[in-house]
Protein backbone atom coordinates (compact mmCIF):
# COMPACT_ATOMS: atom_id res chain seq x y z
CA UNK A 1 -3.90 2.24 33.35
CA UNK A 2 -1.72 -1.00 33.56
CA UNK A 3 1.32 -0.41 34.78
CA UNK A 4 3.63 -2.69 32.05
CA UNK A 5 1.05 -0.42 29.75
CA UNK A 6 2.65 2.56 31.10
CA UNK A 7 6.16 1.06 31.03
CA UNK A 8 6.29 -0.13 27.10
CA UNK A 9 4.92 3.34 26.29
CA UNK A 10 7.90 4.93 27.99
CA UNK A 11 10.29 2.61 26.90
CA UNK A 12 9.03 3.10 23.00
CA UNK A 13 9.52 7.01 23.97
CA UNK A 14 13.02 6.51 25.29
CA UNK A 15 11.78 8.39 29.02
CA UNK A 16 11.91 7.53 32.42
CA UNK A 17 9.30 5.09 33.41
CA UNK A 18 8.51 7.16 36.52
CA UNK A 19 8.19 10.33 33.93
CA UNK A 20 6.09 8.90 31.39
CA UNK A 21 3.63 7.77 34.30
CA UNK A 22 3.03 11.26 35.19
CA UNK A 23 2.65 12.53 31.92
CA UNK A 24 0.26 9.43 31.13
CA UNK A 25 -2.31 10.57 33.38
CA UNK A 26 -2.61 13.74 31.20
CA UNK A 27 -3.43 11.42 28.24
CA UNK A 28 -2.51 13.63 25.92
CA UNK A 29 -1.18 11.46 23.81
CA UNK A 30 -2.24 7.91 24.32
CA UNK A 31 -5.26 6.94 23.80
CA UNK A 32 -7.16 3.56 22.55
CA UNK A 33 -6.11 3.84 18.88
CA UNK A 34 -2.43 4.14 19.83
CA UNK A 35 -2.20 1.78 23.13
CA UNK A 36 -4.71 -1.15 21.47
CA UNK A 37 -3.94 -1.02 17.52
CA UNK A 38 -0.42 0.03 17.92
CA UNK A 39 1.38 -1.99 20.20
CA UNK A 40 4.93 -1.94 20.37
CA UNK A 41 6.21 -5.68 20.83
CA UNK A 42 7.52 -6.21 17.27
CA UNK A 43 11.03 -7.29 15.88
CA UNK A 44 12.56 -5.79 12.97
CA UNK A 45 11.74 -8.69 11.41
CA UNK A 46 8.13 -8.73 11.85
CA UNK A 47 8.58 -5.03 10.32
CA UNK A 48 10.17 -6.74 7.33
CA UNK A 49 6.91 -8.39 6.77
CA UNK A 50 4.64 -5.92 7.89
CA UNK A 51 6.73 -3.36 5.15
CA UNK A 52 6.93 -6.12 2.40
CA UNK A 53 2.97 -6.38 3.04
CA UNK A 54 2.34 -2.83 2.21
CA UNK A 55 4.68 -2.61 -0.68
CA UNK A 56 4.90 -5.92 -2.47
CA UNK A 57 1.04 -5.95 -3.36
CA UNK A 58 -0.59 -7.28 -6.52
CA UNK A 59 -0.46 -3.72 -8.13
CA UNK A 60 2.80 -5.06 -9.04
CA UNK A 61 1.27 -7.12 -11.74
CA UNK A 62 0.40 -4.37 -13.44
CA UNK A 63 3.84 -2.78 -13.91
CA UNK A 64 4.04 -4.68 -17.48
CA UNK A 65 1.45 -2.20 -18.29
CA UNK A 66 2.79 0.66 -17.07
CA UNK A 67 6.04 -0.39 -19.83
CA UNK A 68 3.51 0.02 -22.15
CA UNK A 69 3.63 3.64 -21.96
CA UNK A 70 7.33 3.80 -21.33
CA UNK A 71 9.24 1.42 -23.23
CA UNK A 72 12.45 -0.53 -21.95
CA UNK A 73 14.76 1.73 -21.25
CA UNK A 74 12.26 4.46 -19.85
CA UNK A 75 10.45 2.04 -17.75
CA UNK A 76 13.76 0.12 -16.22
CA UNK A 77 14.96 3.62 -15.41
CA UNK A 78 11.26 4.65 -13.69
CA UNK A 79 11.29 0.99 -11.99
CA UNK A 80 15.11 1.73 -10.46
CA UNK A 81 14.35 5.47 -9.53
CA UNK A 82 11.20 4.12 -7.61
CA UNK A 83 13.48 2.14 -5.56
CA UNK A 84 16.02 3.75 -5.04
CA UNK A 85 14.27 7.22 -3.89
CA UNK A 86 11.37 4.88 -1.42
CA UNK A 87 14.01 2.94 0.00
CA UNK A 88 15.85 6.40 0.95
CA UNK A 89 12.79 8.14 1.62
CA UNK A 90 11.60 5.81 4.35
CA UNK A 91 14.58 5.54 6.18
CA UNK A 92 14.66 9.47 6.30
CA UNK A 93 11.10 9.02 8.04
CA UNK A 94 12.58 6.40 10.35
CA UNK A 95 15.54 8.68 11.41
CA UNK A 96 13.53 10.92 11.86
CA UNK A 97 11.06 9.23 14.29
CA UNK A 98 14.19 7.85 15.94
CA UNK A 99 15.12 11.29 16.43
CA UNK A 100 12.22 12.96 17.94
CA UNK A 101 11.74 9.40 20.71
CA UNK A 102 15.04 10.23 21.65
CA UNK A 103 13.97 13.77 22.87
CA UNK A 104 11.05 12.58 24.31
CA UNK A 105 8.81 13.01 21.42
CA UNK A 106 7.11 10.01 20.36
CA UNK A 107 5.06 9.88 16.77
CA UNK A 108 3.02 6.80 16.31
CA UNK A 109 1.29 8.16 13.48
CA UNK A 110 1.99 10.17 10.08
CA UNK A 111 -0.12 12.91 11.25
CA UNK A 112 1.46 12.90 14.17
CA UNK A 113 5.38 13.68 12.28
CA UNK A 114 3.20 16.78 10.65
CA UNK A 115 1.97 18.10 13.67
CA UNK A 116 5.19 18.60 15.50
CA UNK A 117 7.28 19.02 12.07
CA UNK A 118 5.08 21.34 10.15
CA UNK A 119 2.57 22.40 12.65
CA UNK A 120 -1.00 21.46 13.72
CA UNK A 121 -3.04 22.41 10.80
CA UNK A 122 -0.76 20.40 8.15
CA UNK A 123 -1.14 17.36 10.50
CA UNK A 124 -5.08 17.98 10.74
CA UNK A 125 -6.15 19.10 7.44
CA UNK A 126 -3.66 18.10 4.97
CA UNK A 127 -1.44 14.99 6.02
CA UNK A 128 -4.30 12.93 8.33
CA UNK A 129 -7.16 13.76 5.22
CA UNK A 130 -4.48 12.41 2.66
CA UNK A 131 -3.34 9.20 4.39
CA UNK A 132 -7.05 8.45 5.38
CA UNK A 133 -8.12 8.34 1.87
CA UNK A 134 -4.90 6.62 0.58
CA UNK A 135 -5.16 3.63 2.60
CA UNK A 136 -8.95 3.49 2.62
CA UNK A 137 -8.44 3.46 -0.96
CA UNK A 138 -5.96 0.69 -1.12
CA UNK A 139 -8.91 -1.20 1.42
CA UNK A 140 -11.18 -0.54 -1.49
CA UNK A 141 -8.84 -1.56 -4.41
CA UNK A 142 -8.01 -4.63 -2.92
CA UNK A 143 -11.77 -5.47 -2.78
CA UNK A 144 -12.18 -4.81 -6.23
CA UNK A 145 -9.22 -7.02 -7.55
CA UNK A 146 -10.01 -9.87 -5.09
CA UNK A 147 -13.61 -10.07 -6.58
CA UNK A 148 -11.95 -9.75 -10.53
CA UNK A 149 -9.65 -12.55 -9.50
CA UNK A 150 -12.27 -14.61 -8.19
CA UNK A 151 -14.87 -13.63 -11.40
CA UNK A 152 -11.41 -14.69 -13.68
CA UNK A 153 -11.58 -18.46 -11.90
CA UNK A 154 -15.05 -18.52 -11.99
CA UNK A 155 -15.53 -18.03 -15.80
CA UNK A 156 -12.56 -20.11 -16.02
CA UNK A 157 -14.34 -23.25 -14.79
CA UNK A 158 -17.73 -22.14 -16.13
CA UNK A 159 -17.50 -20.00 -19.28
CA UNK A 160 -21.41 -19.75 -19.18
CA UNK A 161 -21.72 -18.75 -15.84
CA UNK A 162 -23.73 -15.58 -14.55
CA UNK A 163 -22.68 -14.58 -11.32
CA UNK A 164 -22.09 -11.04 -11.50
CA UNK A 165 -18.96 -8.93 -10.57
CA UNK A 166 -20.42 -7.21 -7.44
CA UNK A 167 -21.33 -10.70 -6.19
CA UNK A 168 -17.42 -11.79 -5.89
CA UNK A 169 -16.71 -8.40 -4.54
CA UNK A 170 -19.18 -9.06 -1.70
CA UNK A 171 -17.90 -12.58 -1.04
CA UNK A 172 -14.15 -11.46 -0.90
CA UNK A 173 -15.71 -8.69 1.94
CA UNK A 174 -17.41 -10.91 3.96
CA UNK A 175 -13.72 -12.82 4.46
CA UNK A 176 -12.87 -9.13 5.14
CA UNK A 177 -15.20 -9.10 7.75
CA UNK A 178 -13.28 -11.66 10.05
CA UNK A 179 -10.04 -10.35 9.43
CA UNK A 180 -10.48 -7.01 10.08
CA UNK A 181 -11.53 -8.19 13.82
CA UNK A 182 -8.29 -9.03 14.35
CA UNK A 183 -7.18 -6.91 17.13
CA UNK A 184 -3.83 -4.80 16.62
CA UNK A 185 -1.39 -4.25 13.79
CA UNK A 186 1.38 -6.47 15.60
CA UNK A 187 -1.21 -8.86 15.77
CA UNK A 188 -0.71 -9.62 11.58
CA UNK A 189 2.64 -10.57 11.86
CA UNK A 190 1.77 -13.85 11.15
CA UNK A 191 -0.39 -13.42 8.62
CA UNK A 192 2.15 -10.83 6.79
CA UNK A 193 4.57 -13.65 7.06
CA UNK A 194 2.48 -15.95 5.15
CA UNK A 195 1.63 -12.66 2.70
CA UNK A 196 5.06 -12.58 1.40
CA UNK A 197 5.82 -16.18 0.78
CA UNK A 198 2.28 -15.78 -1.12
CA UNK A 199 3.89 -12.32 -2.61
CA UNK A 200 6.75 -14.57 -3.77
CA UNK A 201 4.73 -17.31 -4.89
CA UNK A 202 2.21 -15.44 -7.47
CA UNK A 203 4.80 -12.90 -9.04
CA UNK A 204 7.01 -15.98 -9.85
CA UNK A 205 4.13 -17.63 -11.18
CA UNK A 206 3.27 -14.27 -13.29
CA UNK A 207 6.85 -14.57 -14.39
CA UNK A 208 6.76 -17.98 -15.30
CA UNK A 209 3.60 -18.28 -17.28
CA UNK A 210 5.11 -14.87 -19.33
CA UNK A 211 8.21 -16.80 -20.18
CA UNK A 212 6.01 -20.04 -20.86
CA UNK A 213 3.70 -17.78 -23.46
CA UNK A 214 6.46 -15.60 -24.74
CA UNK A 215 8.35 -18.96 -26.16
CA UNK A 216 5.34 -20.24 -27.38
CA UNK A 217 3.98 -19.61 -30.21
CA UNK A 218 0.26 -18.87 -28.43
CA UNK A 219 1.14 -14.96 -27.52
CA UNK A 220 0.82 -12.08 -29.11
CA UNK A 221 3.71 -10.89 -31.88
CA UNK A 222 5.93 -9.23 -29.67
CA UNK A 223 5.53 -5.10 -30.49
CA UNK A 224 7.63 -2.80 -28.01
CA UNK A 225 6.46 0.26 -29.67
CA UNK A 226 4.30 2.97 -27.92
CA UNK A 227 0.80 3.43 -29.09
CA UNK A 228 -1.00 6.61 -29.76
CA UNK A 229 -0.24 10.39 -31.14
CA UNK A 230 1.94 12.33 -29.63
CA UNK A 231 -0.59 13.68 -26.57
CA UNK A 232 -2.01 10.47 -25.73
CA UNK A 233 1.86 9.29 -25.54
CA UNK A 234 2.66 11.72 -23.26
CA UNK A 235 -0.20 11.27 -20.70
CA UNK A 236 0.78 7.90 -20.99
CA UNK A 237 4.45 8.46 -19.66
CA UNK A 238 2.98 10.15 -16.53
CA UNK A 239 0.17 7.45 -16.00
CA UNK A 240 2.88 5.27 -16.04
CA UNK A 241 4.53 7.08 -13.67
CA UNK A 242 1.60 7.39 -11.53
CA UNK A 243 1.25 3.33 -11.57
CA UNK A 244 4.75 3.07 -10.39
CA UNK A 245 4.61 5.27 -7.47
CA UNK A 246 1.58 3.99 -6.49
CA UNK A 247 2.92 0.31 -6.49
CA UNK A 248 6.09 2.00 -4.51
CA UNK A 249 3.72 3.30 -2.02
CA UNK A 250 3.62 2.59 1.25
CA UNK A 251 1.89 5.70 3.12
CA UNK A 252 1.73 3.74 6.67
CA UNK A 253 5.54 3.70 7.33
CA UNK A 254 5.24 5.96 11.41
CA UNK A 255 2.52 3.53 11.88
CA UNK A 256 4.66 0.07 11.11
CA UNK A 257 8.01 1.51 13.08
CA UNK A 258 5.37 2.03 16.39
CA UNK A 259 4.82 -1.74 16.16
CA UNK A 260 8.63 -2.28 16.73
CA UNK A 261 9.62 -3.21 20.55
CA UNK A 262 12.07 -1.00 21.88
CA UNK A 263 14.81 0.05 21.73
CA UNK A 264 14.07 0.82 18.01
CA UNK A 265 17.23 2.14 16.66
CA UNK A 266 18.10 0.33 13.14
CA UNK A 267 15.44 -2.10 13.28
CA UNK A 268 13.68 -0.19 10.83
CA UNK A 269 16.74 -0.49 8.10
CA UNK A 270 16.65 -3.95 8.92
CA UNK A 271 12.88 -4.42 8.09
CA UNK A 272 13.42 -2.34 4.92
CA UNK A 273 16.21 -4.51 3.32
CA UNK A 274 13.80 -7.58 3.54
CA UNK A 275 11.38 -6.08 2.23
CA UNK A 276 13.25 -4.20 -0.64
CA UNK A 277 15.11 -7.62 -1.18
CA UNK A 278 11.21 -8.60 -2.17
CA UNK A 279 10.52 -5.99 -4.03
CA UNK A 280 13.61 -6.20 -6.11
CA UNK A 281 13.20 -9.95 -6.67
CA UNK A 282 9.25 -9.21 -7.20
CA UNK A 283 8.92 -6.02 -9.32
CA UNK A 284 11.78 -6.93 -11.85
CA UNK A 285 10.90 -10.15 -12.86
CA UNK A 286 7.28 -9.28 -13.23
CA UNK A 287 7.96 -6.08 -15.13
CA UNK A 288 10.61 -7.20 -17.26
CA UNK A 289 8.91 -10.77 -18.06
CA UNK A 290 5.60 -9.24 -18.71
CA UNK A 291 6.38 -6.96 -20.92
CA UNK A 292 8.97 -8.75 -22.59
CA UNK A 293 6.12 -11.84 -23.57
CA UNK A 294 3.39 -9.06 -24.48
CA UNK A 295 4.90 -5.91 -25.84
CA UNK A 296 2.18 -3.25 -25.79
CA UNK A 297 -0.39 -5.76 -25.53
CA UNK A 298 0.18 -6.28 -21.58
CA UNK A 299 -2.93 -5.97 -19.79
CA UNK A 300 -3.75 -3.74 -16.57
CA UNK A 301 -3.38 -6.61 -14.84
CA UNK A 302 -1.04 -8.95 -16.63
CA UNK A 303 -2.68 -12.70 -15.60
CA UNK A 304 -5.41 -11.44 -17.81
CA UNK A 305 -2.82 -11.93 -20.79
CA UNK A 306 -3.07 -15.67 -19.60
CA UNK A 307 -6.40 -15.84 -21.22
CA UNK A 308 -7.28 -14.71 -25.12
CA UNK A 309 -11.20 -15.15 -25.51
CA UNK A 310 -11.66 -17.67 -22.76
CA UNK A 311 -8.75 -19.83 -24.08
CA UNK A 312 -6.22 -19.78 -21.38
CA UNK A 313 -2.81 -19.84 -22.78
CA UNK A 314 -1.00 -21.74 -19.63
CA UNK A 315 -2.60 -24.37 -18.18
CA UNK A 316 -5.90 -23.95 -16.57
CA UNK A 317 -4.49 -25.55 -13.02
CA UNK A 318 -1.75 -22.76 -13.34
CA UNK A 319 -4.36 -19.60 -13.36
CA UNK A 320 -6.27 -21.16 -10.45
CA UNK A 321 -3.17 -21.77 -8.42
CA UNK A 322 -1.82 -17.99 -9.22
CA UNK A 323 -4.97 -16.41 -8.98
CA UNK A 324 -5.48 -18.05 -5.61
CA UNK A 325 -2.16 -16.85 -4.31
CA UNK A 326 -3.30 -13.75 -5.67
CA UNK A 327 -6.31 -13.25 -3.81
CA UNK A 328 -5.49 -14.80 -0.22
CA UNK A 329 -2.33 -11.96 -0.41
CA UNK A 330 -5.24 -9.37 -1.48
CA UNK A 331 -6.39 -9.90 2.04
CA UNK A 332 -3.43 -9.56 4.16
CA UNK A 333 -2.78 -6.36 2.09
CA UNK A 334 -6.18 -4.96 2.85
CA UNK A 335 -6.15 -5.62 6.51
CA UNK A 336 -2.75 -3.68 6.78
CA UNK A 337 -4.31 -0.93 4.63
CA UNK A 338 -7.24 -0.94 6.89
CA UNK A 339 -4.85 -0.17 10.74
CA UNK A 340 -5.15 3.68 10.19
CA UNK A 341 -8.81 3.29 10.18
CA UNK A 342 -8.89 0.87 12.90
CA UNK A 343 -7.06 3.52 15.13
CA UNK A 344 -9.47 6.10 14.49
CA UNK A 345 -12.50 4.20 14.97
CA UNK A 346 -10.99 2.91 18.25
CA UNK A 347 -9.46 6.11 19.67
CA UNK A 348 -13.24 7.19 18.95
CA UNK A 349 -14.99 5.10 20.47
CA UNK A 350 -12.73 2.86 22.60
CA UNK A 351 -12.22 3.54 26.26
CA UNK A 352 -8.43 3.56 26.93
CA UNK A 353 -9.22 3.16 30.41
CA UNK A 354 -10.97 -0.51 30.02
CA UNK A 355 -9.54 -3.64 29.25
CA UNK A 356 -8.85 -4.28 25.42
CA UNK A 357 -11.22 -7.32 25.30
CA UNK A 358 -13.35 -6.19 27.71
CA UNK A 359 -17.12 -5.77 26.74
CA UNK A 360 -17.05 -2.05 26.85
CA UNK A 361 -14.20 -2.20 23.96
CA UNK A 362 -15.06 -5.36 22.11
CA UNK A 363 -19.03 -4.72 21.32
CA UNK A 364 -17.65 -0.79 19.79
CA UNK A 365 -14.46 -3.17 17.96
CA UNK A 366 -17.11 -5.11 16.44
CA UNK A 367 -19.63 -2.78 14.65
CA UNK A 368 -17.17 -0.24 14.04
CA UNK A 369 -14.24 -2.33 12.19
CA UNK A 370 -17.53 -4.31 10.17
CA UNK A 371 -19.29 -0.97 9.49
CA UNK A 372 -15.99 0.16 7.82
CA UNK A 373 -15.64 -3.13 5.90
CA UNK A 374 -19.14 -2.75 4.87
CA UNK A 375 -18.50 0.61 3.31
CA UNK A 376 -15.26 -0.48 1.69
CA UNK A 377 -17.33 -3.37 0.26
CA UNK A 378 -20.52 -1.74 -1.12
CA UNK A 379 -17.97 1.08 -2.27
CA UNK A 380 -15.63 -2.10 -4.86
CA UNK A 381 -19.06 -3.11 -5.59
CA UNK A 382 -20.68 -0.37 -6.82
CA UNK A 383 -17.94 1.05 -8.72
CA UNK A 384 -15.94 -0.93 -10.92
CA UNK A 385 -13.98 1.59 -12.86
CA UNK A 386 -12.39 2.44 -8.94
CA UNK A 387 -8.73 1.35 -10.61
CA UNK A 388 -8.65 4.90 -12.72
CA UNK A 389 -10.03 6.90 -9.37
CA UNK A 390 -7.22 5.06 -7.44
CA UNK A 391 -4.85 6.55 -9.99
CA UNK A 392 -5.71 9.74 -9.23
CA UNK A 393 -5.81 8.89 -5.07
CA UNK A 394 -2.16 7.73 -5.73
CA UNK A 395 -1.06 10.66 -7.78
CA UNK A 396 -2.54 13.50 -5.16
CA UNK A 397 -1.91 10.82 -1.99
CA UNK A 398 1.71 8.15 -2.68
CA UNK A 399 3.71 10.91 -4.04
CA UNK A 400 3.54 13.35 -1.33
CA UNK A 401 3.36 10.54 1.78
CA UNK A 402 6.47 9.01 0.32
CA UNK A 403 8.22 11.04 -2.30
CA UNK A 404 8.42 14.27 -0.90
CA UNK A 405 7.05 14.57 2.60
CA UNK A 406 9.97 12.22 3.75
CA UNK A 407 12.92 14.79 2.44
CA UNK A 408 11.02 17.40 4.09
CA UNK A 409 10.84 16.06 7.46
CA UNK A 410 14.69 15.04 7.07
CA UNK A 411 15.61 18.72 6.30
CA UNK A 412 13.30 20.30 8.75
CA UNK A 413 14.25 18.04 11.66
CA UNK A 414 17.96 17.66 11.38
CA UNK A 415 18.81 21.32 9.44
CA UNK A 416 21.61 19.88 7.64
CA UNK A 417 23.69 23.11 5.66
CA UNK A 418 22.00 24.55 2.66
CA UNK A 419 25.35 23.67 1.06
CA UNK A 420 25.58 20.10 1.72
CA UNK A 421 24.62 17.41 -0.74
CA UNK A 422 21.83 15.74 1.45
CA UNK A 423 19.78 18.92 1.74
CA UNK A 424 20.42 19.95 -1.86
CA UNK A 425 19.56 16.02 -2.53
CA UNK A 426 16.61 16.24 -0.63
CA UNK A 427 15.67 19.45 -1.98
CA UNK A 428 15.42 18.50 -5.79
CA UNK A 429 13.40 14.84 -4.65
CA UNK A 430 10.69 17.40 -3.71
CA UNK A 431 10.52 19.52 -6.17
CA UNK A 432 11.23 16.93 -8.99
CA UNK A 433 8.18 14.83 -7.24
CA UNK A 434 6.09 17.57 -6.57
CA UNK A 435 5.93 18.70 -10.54
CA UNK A 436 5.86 14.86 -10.86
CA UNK A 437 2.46 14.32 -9.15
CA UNK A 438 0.90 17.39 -10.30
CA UNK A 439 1.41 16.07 -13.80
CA UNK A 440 0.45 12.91 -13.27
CA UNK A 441 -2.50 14.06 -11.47
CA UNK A 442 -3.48 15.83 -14.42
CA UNK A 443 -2.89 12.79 -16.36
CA UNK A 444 -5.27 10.66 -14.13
CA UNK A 445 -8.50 13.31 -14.40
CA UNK A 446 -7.81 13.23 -18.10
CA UNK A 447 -8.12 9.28 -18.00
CA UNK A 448 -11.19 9.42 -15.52
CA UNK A 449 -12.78 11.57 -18.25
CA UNK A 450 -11.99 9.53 -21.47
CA UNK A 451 -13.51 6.32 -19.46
CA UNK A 452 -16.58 7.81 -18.28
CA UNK A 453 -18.66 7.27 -20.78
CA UNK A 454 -17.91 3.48 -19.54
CA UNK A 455 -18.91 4.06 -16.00
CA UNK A 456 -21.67 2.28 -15.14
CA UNK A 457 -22.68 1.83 -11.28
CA UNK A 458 -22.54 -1.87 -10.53
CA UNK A 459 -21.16 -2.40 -13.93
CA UNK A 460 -20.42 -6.40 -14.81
CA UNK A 461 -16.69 -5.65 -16.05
């Protein structure tokens, strides 16, 4: 193995050089996925957009929705809460990794932290399963929207057209196809760079056009009240709730910190307050503007509001500008959604021993990273209706990754007094969340079955 190899792995570990080259010939820990997808040559800056990238997504546009079920006050509180409790959570995790490099102990990966924290089966069977799916979902969601956004244009500029759903999906994968080539995770910096000026761009376009429509007279009359009887209100609350956390999400935060060059101490803080200055400037504006132009008519995804039976409501070269903002940050987001993969597939079948660009690497690369954007693909295609199954995905997978694993960790790692506020702090996050997502868990099967009778594989939606 190179020797620099050998020397940025120590250094990211906080060891002796001479050390970590003994222990490196064990390989018990590095191998392909961690030395070739999770380089460590980052700034905390390039964190900040790599973070800001995972959070600041286009499932914020559907947070007007999510008021639907809430109301004002309700869904301001939900929004803040969100914040507030992510922001905290994820710098727990990043103590916490700080914590275990400095004894020697270095976690690249979430299932990694639950290995050493909570032992090998939670890492195995529980935590690695649950991240897996998350992110692979996101991969999948992503798909979806990008080929609804680019079916919205479409009809747009040709209300008779008959190109079909699935068709745009498959387009929007085959751009998937190149970028998921790209190499490693700090290899997107660049391109998560450009995702949050784009990030910036489309949410203050969605706030715009609401504030254009809600002064007009061509929106809706403005109704704030909540639809529905009293049980269809209450699943609604915890959908809502479900929506939010899922748009909080972030499930890849062990992964993003091992793309930070050492020494890593509060780079990882720094990274979060750029992003979280996004997501405040981002999340509010949507949310609030949204809901305020719409009332309980917001949509699932609230551009669609810019349209009433193909009449669009803002100027037509508006919706093509947002919606293409929209969709070229739908592919940053699924590329950084798609790194966990990446490091399976190529601690599987990469050889850790060759070159990273050599042919014995690079020929695996290739038809592994397509294969999984292939299945991703034909996945968005085929199923439509995927937003209410990524409901559920967030409810069973976001909550735990980043709402109460985090506190767990803290407490288990650091063993602050059973007296003291943090533990007690930490303690009632995890419970709170954990009856949290088991609710809204419930809520999302309950959803799943009221829209199956909708379901229709390959369905033109």
């Amino acid at each position: 193995m190179d020797p620099l190899q050998l020397s940025s792995i120590a250094a990211r570990e906080g060891e002796d050089p001479k050390v970590s080259s003994q222990q490196a010939q064990n390989k018990k820990d590095i191998d392909a996925g961690a030395l070739f997808v999770l380089k460590s040559k980052g700034s905390w800056l390039h964190c900040g957009y790599h973070l800001t990238t995972s959070i600041v997504a286009p499932a914020l546009l559907s947070l007007p929705y999510a008021f639907t079920f809430l109301g004002w006050t309700a869904g301001v509180i939900c929004l803040i809460i969100g914040a507030v409790v992510t922001f905290y959570s994820y710098n727990l995790i990043s103590l916490v990794l700080e914590h275990h490099a400095q004894l020697g102990h270095r976690h690249l990966r979430f299932r990694d932290m639950a290995r050493d924290i909570l032992g090998p089966r939670w890492g195995r069977y529980f935590v690695g399963p649950i991240q897996f799916t998350v992110c692979y979902g996101a991969v999948v969601a992503c798909t979806l929207l990008g080929g609804q956004c680019m079916k919205a244009l479409y009809l747009l500029s040709n209300p008779g057209g008959t190109m079909k759903l699935y068709e745009f999906v498959i387009i929007f994968g085959c751009f998937m196809l190149i970028l998921a080539q790209i190499p490693s995770f700090h290899s997107l910096r660049h391109i998560n760079m450009v995702s949050l000026i784009l990030a910036l761009s489309y949410s203050a376009c969605a706030s715009a056009g609401s504030i254009y429509i809600g002064e007009s007279s061509k929106g809706p009359e403005k109704d704030y009240s909540i639809k529905g009887d009293t049980e269809s209100r209450l699943f609604g609350i915890f959908n809502a709730i479900a929506i939010i956390a899922t748009t909080y999400g972030n499930g890849i935060i062990p992964e993003i910190q091992a793309t930070i060059a050492p020494p890593v101490t509060g780079k990882m803080f720094k990274g979060l307050c750029v992003c979280y200055t996004v997501v405040t400037v981002t999340f509010f504006s949507v949310s609030i503007s949204g809901y305020w132009a719409f009332g309980n008519e917001a949509a699932g995804l609230i551009l669609s509001n810019f349209v009433d039976d193909g009449k669009a409501l803002v100027p037509k070269w508006f919706i093509f500008m947002t919606n293409i903002f929209t969709i070229a940050q739908l592919s940053a987001v699924s590329v950084v959604y798609l790194q966990p993969t990446n490091e399976v597939l190529e601690k599987t079948f990469a050889d850790a021993q060759s070159a990273q660009f050599s042919t014995r690497n690079g020929i695996p690369r290739v038809i592994s990273r397509s294969l999984s954007v292939v299945v991703s693909t034909t996945i968005a295609a085929m199923l439509p209706f995927f937003g209410d199954i990524n409901s559920l995905i967030g409810a069973f997978g976001f909550i735990p990754l980043d709402f109460i694993l985090p506190v767990i960790f803290y407490n288990l790692t650091f063993k602050p007094c059973r007296r003291s506020p943090v533990f007690w702090l930490n303690t009632t996050i995890a419970l709170v969340f954990s009856i949290v997502g088991i609710i809204a868990a419930v809520a999302s099967v309950r959803q799943i079955v009221l829209d199956a009778k909708t379901f229709r594989l390959f369905a033109n939606v």
